[in-house]
Protein backbone atom coordinates (compact mmCIF):
# COMPACT_ATOMS: atom_id res chain seq x y z
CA UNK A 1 85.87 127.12 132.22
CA UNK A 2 88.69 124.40 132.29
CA UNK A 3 91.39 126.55 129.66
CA UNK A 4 92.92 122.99 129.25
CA UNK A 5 91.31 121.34 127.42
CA UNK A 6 91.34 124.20 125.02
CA UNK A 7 94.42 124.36 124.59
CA UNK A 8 96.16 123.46 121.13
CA UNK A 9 99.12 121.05 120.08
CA UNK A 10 101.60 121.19 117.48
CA UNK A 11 101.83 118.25 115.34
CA UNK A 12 105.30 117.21 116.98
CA UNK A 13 103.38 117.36 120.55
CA UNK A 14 100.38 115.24 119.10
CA UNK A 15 102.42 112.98 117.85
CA UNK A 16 104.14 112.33 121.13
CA UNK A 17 100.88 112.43 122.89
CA UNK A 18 99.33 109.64 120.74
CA UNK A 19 102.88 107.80 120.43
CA UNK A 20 102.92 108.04 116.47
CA UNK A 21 105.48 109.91 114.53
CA UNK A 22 104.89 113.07 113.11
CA UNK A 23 104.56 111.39 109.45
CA UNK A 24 101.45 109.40 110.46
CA UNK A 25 99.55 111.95 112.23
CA UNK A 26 100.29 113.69 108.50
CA UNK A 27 99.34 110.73 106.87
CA UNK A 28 96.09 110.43 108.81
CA UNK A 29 94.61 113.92 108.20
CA UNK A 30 95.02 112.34 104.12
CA UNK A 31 93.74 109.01 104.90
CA UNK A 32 91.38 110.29 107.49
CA UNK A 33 92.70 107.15 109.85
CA UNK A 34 94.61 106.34 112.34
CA UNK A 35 94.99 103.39 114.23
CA UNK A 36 92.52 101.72 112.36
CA UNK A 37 89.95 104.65 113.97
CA UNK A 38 89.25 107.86 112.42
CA UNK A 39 92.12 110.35 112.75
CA UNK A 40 91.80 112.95 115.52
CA UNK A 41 89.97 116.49 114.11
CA UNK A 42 92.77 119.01 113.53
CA UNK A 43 93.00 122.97 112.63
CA UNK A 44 94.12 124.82 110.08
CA UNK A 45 95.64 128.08 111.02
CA UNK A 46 97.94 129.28 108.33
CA UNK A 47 100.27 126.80 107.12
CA UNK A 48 100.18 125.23 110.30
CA UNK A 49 98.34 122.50 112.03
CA UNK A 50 97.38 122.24 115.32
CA UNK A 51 95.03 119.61 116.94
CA UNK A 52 92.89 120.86 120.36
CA UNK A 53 93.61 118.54 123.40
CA UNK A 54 90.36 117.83 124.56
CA UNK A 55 89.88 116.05 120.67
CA UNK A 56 93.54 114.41 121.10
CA UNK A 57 92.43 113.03 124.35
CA UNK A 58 88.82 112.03 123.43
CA UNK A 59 90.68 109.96 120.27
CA UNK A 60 92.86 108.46 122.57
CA UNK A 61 90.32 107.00 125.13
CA UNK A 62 88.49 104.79 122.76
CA UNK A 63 91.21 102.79 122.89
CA UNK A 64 90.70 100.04 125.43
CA UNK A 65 92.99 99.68 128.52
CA UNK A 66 94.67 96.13 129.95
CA UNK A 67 96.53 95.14 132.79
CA UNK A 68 98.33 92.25 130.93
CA UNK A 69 98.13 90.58 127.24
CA UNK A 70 95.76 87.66 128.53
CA UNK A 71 93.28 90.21 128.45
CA UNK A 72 93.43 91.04 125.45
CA UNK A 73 90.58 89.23 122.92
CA UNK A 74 91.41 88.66 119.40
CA UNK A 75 88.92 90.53 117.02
């Protein structure tokens, strides 16, 4: 059992993870977006939120990857 991908974030280490602030990961459990995708799941424990790795990761990598801007194709 890989124990990493279990493993929880604070909102301040999500945030740096995804390279938002801390306001629009907030924002996006309101909203329910982020990025123009739907916001990463997150858990409630207490008054605290936390949001598991493997989801943080698995939100991340629908975004696509480029080597340079010419790549990129206007939508």
């Amino acid at each position: 059992m890989d124990l990493s991908s279990n493993w929880v974030l604070s909102e301040v280490e999500a945030s740096k993870l995804l390279g938002c602030s801390k306001c629009s990961l907030k924002q996006s459990r309101y909203t329910g977006m982020l990025f123009g995708k739907p916001a990463p799941i997150f858990i409630k424990m207490g008054r605290s939120v936390r949001y598991k790795l493997s989801e943080l990761l698995k939100f991340r990598d629908q975004f696509p990857e480029y080597q340079n801007t010419s790549q990129i194709i206007e939508e």
